[in-house]
Structures are given as structure tokens and as C-alpha cells.
N, C-alpha and C. Protein backbone atom coordinates (compact mmCIF):
# COMPACT_ATOMS: atom_id res chain seq x y z
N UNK A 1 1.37 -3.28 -22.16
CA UNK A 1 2.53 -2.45 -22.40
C UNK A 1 3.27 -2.11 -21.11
N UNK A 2 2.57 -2.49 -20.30
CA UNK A 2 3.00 -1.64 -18.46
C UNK A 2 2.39 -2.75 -18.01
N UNK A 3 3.43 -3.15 -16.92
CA UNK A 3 2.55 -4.02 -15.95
C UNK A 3 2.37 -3.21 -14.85
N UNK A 4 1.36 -3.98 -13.48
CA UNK A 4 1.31 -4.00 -12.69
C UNK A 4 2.19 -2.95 -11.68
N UNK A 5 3.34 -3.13 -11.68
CA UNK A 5 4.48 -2.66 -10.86
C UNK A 5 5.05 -1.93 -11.62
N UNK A 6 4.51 -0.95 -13.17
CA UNK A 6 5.05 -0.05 -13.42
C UNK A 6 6.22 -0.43 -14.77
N UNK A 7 6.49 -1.39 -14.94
CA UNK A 7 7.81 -2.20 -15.68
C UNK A 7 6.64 -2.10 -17.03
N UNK A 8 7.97 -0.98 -17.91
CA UNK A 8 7.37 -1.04 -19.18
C UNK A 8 8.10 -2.46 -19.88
N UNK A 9 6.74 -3.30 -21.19
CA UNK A 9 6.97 -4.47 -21.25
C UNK A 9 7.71 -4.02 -22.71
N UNK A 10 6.95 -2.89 -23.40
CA UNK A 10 7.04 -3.16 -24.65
C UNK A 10 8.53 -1.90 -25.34
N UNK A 11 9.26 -2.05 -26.02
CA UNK A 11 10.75 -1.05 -26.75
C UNK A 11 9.72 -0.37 -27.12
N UNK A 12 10.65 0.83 -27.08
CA UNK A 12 10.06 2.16 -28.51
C UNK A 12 9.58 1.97 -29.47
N UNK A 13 10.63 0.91 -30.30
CA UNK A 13 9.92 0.62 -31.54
C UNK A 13 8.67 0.00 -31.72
N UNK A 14 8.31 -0.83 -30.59
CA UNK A 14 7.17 -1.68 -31.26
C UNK A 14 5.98 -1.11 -30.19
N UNK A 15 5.97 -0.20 -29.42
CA UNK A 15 5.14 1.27 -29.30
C UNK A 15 5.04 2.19 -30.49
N UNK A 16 5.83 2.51 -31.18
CA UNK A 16 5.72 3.27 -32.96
C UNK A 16 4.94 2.49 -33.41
N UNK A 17 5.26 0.47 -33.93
CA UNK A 17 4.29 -0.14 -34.27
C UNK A 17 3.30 -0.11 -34.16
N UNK A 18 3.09 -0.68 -33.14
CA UNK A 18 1.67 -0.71 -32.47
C UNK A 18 0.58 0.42 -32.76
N UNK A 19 1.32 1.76 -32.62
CA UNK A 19 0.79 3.05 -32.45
C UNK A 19 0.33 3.40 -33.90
N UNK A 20 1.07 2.78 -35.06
CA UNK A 20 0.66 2.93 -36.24
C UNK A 20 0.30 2.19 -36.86
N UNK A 21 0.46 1.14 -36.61
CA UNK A 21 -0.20 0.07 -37.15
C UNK A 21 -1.51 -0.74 -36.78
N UNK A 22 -1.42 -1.07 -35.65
CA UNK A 22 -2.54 -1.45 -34.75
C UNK A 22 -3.60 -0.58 -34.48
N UNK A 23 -3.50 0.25 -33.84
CA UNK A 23 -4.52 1.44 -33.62
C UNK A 23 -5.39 1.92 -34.71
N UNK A 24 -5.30 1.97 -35.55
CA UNK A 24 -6.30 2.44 -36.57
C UNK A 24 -7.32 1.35 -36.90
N UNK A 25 -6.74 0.36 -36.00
CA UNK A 25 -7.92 -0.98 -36.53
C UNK A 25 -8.78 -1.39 -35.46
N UNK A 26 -8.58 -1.07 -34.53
CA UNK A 26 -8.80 -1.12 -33.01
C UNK A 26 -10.40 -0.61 -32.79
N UNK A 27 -11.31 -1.11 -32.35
CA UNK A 27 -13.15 -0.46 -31.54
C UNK A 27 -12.36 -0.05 -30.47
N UNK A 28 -11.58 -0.68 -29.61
CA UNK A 28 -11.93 -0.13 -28.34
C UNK A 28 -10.27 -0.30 -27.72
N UNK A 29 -9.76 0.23 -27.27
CA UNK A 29 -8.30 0.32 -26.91
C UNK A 29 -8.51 0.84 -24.96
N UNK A 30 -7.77 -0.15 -24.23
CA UNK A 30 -8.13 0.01 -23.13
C UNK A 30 -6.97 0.18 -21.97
N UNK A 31 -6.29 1.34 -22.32
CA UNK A 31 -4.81 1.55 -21.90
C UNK A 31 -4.63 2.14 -20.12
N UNK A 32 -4.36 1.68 -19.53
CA UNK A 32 -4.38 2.55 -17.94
C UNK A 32 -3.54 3.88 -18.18
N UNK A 33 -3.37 4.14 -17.06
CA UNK A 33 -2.99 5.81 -17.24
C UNK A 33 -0.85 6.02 -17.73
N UNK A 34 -0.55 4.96 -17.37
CA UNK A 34 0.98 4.98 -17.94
C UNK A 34 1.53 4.51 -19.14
N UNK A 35 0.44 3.77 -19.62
CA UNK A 35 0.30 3.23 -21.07
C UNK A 35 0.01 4.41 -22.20
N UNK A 36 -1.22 5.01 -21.47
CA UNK A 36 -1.88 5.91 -22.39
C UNK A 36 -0.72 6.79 -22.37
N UNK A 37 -0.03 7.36 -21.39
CA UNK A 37 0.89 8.18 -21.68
C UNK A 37 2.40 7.76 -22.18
N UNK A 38 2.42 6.61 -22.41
CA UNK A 38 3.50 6.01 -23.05
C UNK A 38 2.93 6.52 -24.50
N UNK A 39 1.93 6.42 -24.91
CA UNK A 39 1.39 6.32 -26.50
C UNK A 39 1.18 8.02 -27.21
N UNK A 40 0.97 8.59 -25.78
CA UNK A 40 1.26 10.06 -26.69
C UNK A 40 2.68 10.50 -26.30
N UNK A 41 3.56 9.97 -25.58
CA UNK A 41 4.98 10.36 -25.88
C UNK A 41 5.73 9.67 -26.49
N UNK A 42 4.99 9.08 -27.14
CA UNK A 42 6.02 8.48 -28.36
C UNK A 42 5.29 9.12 -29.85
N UNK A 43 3.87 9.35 -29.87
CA UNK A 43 3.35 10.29 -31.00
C UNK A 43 3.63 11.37 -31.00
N UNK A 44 3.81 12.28 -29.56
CA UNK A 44 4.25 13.96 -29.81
C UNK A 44 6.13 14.33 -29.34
N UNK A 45 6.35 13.02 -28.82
CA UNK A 45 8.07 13.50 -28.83
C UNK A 45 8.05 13.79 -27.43
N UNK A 46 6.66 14.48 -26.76
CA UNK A 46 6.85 15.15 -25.60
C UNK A 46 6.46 14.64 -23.94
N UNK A 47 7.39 14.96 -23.09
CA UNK A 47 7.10 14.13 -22.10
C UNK A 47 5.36 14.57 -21.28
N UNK A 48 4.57 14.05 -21.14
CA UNK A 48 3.29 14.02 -20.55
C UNK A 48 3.55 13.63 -18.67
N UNK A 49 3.24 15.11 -18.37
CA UNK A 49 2.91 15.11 -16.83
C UNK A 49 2.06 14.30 -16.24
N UNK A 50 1.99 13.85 -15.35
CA UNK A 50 1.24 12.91 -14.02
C UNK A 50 -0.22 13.79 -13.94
N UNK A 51 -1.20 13.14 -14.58
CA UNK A 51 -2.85 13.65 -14.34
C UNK A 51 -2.97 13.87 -12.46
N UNK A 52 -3.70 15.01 -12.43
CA UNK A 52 -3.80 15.45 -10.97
C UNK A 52 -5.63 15.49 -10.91
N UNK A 53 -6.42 15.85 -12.03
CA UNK A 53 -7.70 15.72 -11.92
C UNK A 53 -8.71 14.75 -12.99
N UNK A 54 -9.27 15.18 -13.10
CA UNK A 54 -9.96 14.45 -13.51
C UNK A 54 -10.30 15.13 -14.83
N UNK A 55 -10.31 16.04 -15.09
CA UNK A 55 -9.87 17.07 -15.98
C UNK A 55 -9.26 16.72 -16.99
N UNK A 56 -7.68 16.31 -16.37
CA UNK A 56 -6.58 15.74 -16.67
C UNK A 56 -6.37 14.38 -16.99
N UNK A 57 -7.37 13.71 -16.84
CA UNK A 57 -7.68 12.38 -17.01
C UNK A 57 -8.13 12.35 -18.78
N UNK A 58 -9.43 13.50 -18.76
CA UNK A 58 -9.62 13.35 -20.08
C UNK A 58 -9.42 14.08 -21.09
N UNK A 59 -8.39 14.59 -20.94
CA UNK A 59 -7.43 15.32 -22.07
C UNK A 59 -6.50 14.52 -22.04
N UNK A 60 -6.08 12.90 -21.37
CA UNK A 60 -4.81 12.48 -21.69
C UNK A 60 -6.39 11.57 -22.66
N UNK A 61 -7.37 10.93 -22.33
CA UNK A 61 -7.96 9.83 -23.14
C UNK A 61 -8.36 10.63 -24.16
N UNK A 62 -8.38 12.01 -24.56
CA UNK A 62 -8.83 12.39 -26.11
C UNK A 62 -6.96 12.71 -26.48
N UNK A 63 -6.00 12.95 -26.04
CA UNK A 63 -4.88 12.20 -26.61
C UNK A 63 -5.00 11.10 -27.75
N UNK A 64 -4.87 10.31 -26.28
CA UNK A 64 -4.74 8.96 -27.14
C UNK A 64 -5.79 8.18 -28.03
N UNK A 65 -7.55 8.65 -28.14
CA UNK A 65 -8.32 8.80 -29.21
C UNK A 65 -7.69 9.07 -30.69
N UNK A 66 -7.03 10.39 -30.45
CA UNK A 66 -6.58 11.05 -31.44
C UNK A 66 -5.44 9.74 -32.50
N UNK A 67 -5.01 9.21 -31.79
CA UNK A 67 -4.18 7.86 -32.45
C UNK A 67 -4.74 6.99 -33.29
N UNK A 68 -5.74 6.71 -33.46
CA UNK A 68 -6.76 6.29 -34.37
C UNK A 68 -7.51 5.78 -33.86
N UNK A 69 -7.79 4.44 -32.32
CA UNK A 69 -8.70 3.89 -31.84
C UNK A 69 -10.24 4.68 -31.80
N UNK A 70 -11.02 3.62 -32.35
CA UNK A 70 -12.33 4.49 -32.31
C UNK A 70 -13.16 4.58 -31.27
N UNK A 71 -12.49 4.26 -29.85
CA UNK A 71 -13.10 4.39 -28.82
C UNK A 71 -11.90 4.02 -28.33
N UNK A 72 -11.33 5.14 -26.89
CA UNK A 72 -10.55 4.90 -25.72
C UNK A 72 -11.18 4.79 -24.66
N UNK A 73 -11.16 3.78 -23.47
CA UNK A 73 -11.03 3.43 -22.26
C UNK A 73 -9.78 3.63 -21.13
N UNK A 74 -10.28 4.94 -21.32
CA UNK A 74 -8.42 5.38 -20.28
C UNK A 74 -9.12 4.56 -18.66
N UNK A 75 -8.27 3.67 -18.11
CA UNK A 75 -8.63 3.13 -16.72
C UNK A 75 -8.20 4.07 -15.84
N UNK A 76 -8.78 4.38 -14.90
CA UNK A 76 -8.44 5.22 -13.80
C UNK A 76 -7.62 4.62 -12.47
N UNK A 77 -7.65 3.05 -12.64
CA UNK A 77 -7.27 2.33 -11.11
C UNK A 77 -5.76 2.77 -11.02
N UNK A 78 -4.79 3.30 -11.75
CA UNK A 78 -3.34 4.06 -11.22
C UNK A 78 -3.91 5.60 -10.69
N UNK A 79 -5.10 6.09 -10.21
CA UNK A 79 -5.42 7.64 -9.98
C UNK A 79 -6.43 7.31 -9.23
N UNK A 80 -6.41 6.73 -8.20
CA UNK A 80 -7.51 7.51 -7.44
C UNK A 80 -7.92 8.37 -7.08
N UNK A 81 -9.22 8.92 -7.12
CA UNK A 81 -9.37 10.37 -6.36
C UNK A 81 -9.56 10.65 -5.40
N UNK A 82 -10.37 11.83 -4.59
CA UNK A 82 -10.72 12.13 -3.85
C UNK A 82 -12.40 12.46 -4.29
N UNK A 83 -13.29 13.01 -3.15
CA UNK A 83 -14.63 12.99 -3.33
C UNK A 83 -14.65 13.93 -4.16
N UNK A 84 -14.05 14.93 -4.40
CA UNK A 84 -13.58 16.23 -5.26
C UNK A 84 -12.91 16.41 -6.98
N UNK A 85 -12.42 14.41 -6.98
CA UNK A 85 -12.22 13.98 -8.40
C UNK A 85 -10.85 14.86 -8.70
N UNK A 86 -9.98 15.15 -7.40
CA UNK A 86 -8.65 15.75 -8.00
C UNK A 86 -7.88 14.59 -7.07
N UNK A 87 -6.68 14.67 -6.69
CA UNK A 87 -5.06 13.74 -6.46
C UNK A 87 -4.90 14.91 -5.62
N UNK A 88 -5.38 14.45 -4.10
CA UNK A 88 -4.65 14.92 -2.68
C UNK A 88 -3.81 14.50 -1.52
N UNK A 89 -3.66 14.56 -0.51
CA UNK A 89 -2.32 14.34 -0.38
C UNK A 89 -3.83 13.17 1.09
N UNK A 90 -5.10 13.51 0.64
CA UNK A 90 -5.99 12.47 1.46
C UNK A 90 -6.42 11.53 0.69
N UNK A 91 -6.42 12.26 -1.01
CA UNK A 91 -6.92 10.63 -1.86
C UNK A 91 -5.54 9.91 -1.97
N UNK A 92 -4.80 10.08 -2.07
CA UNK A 92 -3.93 9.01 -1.70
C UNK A 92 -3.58 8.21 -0.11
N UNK A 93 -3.86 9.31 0.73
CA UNK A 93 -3.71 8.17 1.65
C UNK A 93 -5.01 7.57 1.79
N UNK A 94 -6.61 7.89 1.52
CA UNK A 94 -7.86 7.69 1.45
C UNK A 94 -8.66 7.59 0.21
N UNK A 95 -8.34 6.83 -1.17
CA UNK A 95 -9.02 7.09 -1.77
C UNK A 95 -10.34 6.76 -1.90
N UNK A 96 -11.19 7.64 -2.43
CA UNK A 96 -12.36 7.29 -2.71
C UNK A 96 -13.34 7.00 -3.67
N UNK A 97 -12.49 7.30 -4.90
CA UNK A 97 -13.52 6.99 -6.24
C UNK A 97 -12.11 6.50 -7.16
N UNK A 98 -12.81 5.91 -8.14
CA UNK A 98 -11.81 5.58 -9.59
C UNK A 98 -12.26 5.71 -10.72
N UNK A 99 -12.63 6.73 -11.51
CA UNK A 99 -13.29 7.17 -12.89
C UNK A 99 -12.21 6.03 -13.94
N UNK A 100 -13.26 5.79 -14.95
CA UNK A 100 -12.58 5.62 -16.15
C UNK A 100 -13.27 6.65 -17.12
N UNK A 101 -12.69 6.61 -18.01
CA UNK A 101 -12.92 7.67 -19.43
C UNK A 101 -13.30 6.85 -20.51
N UNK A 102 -14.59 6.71 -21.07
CA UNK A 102 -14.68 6.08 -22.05
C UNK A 102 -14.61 7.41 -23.27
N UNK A 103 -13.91 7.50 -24.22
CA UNK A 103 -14.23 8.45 -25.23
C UNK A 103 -13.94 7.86 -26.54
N UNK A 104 -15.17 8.56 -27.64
CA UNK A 104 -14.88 7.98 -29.07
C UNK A 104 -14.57 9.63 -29.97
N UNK A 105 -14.43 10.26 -29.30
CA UNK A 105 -14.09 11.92 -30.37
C UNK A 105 -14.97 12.30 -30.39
N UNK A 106 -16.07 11.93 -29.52
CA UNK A 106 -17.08 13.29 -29.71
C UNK A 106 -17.52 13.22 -27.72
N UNK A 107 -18.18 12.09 -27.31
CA UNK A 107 -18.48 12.00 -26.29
C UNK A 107 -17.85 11.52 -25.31
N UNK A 108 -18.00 12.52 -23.90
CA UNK A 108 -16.91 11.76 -22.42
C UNK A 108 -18.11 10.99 -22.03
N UNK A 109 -18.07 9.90 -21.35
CA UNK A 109 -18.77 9.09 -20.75
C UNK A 109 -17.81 9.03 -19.42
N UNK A 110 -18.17 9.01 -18.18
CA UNK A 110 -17.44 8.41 -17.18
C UNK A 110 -18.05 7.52 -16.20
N UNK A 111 -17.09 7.00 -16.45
CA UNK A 111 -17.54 5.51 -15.33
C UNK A 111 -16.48 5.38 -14.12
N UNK A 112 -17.98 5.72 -13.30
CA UNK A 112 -16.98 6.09 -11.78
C UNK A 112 -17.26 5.46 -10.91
N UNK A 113 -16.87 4.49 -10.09
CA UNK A 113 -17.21 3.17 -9.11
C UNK A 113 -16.15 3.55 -7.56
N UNK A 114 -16.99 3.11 -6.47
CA UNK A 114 -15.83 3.12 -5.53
C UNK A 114 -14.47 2.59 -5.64
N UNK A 115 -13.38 2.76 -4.91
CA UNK A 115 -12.40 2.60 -4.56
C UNK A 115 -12.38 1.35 -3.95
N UNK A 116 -12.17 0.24 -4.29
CA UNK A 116 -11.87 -0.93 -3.70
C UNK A 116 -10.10 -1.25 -2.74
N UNK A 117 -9.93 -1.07 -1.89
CA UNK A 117 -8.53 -1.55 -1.34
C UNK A 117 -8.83 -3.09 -1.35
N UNK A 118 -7.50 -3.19 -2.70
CA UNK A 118 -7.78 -4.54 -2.63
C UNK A 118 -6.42 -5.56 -3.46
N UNK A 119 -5.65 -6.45 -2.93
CA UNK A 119 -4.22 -7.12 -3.76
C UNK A 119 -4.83 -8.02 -4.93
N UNK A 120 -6.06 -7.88 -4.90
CA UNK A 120 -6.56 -9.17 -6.08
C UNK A 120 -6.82 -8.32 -7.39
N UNK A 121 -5.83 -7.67 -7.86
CA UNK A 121 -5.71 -6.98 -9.02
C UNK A 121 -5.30 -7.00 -10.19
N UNK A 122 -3.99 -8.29 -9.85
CA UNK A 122 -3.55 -8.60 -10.76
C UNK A 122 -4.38 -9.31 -12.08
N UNK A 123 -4.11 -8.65 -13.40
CA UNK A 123 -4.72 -9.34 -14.50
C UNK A 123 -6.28 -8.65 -14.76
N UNK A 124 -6.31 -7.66 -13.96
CA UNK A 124 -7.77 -6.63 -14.55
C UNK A 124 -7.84 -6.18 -15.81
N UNK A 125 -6.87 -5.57 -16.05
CA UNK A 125 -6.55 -4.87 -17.34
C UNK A 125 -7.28 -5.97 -18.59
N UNK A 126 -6.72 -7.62 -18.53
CA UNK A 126 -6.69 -8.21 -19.83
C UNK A 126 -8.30 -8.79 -19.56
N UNK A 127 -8.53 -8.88 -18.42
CA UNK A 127 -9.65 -9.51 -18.19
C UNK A 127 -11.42 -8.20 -18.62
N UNK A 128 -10.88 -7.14 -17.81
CA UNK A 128 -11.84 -5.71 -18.56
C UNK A 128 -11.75 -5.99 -20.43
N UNK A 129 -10.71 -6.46 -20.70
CA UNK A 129 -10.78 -6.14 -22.43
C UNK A 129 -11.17 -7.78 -22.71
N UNK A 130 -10.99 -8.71 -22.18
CA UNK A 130 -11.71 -9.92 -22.71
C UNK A 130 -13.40 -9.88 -22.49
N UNK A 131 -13.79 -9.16 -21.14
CA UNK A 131 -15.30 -8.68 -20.70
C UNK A 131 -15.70 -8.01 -22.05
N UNK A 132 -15.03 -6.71 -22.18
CA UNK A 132 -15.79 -5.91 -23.55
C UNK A 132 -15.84 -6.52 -24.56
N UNK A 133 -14.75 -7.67 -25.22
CA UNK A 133 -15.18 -8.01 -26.14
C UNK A 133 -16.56 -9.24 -26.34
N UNK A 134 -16.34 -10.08 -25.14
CA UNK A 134 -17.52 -10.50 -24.78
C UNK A 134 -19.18 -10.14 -25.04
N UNK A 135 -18.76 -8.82 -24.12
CA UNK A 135 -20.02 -7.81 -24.44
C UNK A 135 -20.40 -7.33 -25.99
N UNK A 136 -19.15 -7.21 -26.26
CA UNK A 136 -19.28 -6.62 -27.95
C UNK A 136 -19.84 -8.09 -28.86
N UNK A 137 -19.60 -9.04 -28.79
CA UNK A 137 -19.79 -10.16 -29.24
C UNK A 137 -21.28 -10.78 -29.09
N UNK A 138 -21.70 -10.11 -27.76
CA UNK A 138 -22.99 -10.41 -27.18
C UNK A 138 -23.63 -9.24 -28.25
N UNK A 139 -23.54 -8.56 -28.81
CA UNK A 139 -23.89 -7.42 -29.61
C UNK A 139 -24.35 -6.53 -29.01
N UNK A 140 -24.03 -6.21 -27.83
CA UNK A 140 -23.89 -4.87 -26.88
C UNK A 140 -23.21 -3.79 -27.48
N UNK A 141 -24.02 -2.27 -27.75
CA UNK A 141 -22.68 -1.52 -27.84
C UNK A 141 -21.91 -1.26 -27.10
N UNK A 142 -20.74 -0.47 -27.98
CA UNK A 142 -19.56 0.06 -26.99
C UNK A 142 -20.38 0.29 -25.48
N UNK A 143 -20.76 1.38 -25.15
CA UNK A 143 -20.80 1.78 -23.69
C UNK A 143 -21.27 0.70 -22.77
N UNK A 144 -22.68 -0.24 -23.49
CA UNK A 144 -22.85 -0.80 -22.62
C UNK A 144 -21.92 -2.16 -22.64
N UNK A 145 -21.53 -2.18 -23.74
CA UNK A 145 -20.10 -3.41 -23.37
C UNK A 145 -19.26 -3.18 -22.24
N UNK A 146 -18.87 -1.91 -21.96
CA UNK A 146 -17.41 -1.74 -21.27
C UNK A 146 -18.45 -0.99 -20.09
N UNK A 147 -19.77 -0.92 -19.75
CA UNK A 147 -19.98 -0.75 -18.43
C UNK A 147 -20.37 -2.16 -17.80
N UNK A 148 -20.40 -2.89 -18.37
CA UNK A 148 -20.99 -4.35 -18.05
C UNK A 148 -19.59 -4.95 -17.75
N UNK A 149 -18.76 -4.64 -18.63
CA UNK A 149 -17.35 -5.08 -18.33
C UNK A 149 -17.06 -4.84 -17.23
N UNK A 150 -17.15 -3.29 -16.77
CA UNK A 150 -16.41 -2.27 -15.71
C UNK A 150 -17.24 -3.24 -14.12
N UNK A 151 -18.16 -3.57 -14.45
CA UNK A 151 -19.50 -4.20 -12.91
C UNK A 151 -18.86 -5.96 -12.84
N UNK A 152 -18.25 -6.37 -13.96
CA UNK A 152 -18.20 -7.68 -13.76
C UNK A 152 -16.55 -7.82 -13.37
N UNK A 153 -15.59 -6.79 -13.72
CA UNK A 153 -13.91 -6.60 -12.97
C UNK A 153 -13.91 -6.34 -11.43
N UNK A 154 -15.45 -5.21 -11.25
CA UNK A 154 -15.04 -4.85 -10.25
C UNK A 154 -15.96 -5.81 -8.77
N UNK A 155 -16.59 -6.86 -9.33
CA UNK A 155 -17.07 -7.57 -8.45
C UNK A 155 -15.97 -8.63 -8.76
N UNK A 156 -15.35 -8.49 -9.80
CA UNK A 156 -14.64 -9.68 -9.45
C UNK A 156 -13.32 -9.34 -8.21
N UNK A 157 -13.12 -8.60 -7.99
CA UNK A 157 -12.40 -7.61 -7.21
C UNK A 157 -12.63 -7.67 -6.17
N UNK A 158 -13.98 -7.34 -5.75
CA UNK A 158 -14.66 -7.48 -4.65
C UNK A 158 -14.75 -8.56 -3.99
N UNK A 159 -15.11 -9.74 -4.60
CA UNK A 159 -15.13 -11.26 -3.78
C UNK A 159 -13.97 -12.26 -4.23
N UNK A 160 -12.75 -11.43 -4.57
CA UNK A 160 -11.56 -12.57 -4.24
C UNK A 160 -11.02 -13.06 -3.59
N UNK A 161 -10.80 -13.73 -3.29
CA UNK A 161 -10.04 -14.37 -2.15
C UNK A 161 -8.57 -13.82 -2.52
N UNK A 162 -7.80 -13.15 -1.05
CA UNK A 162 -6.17 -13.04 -0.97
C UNK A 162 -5.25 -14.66 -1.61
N UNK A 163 -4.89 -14.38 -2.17
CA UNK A 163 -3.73 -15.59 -2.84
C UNK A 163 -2.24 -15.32 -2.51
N UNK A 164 -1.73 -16.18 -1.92
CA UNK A 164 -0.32 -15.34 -1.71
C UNK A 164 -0.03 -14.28 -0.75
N UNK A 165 1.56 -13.65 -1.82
CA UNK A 165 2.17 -12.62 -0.80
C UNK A 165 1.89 -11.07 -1.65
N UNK A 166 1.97 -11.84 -2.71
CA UNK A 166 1.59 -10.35 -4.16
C UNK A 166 0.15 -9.77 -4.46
N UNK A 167 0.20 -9.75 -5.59
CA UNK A 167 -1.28 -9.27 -6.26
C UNK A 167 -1.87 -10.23 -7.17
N UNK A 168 -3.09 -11.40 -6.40
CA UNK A 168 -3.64 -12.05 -6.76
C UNK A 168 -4.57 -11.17 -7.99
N UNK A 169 -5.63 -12.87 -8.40
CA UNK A 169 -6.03 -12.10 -9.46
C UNK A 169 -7.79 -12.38 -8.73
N UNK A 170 -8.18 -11.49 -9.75
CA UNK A 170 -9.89 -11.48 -9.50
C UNK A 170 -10.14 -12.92 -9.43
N UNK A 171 -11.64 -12.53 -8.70
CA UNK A 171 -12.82 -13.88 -8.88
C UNK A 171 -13.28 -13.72 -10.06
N UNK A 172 -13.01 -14.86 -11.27
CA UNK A 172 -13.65 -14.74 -12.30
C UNK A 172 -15.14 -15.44 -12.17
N UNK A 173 -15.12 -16.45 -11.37
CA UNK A 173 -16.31 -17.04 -11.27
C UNK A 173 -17.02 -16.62 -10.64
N UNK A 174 -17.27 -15.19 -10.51
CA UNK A 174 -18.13 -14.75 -9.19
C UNK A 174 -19.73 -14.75 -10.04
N UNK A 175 -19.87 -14.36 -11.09
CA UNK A 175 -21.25 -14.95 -11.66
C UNK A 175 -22.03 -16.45 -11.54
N UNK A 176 -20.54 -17.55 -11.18
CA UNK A 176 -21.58 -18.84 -11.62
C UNK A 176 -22.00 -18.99 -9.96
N UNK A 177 -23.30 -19.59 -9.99
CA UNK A 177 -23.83 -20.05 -8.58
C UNK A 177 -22.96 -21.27 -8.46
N UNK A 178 -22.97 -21.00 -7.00
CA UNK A 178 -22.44 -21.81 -5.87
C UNK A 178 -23.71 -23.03 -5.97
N UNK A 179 -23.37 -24.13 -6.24
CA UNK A 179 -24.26 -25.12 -5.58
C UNK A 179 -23.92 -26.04 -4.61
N UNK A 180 -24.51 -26.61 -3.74
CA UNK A 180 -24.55 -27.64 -2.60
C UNK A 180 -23.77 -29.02 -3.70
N UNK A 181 -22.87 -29.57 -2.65
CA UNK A 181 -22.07 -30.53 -3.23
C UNK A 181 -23.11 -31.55 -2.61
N UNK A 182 -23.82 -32.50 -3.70
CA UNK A 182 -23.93 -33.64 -3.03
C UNK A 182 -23.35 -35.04 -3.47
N UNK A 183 -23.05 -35.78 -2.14
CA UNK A 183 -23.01 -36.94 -2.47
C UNK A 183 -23.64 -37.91 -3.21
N UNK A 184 -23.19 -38.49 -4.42
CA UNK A 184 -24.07 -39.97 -5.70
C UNK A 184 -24.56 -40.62 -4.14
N UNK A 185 -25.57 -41.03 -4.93
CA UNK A 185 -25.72 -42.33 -3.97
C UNK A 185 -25.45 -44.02 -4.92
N UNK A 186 -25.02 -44.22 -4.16
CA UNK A 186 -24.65 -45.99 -4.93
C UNK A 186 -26.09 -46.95 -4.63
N UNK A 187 -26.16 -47.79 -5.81
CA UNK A 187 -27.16 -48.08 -5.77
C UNK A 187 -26.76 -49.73 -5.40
């Protein structure tokens, strides 16, 4: 619905769609923090302030719960924090943690991993929700789907190689072993 650089993809209307149609059918809905607030200002009419804690993090993901998904994954990588889990004027120039919010309407789960500085970002979002369903498919539940997800984005993160001038994308192959290339021999 939001990329990368902030550029909403999707009209009003087919945010109403989506929001009513889609969502009620949805396990696991995995919206970053400008998405999620795209989805309750188009359900309450009302404009939704910029999360400052962490607090604030999960009163926007039982929001957007409330829409019908039976489990939200609000991503935290647009909010970094500070060691303190609030938006200072040092976690932004220093951040140090990135919570996500897993919630299904009854329980917060948070999944909180260092702060990676890192341009190989592009395409986390689709790749975290192809991981969970993976996991879900593997017949993992929810939590441990989308924490297995959350360890396999963020190593992919970790050992990418820079591509370019923009925001490359993860190492997806960072699970398969590396093997020694050898030469056939001709017989």
C-alpha cells in the first residue's frame, strides 16, 4: 500500500476495499507503520498522529486488529527507538532497537531485534509475509511463523551485499551453504 519512500500505491477506494473486503479473511496482515495508519484513517475518518513510543505502536496494531485480520504484525522498521523504546531526537540520529507488534485481540507479543543500518531493504515487507506464510505452511503457528520470519528478514539484511545507488534488496539465500566450486574432471 506504501512503498519504501513513503509513495502511497493504493486510491481511497480500493483501501475501503481492501479494508472490507479483504481483511476479514486475512490470518495474518503485515502492514508497517504508514500503512497501518492509512487503514484506520480511512475506517475512523480521523487523521492518526506519528507513534512516538512504543506504547503508541500498540494501540495503532490493536487499531488495525480491530478491522477484522485475525492477527496484526504492525512492523516497526519506519520507528526506531531508543534503548528507552520512545522516538528521540538520539534514536533517530542513533537508533537502537526496532519492535514489531504481533497482536490477535487478546495478546501483545513483541518482537524486538537490533537496529540494523542498512540500504538492503528494499522488498522486506513482501518477503517477511512470503517467510510467514512459509512458516504457516510448514504448520508453525502464528507466533512462531512470524518470529522465524522476523530471524530469516533480518539476517537477510544483515549479509547483503550493497547493490547500486538505492535500496537493494536482502540476501535471500543466506540459509543455503556456500559450497567449494569444483572443477569436472574430463575423463
Amino acid at each position: 500500500m506504501v512503498s519504501t519512500s513513503g509513495t502511497q500505491l493504493l486510491p481511497e477506494s480500493a483501501v475501503r476495499g481492501l479494508r472490507e473486503h479483504l481483511l476479514p479473511l486475512v490470518t495474518v496482515l503485515t502492514p508497517n507503520i504508514p500503512e497501518a495508519k492509512i487503514l484506520v484513517e480511512n475506517a475512523t475518518g480521523t487523521c492518526q498522529s506519528e507513534p512516538q513510543s512504543l506504547d503508541d505502536l500498540i494501540v495503532l496494531a490493536k487499531e488495525v486488529q480491530k478491522l477484522g485480520a485475525q492477527w496484526i504484525l504492525l512492523k516497526g522498521g519506519h520507528l526506531p527507538l531508543a534503548g528507552d523504546h520512545n522516538v528521540s531526537p538520539k534514536s533517530i540520529a542513533d537508533p537502537a532497537t526496532v519492535i514489531d507488534i504481533l497482536y490477535d485481540g487478546t495478546e501483545v507479543i513483541l518482537i524486538e531485534t537490533e537496529y540494523l543500518k542498512s540500504k538492503s531493504t528494499h522488498g522486506t515487507g513482501c518477503s517477511l509475509a512470503s517467510a510467514i506464510a512459509c512458516g504457516l505452511a510448514l504448520g508453525y503457528g502464528v507466533p512462531e511463523a512470524v518470529q522465524s520470519a522476523c530471524k530469516y528478514v533480518k539476517k537477510g539484511i544483515r549479509t547483503a551485499a550493497p547493490r547500486g545507488k538505492g535500496n537493494g534488496p536482502i540476501n535471500h539465500f543466506h540459509t543455503m551453504p556456500a559450497l567449494p566450486y569444483k572443477e569436472p574432471r574430463c575423463t
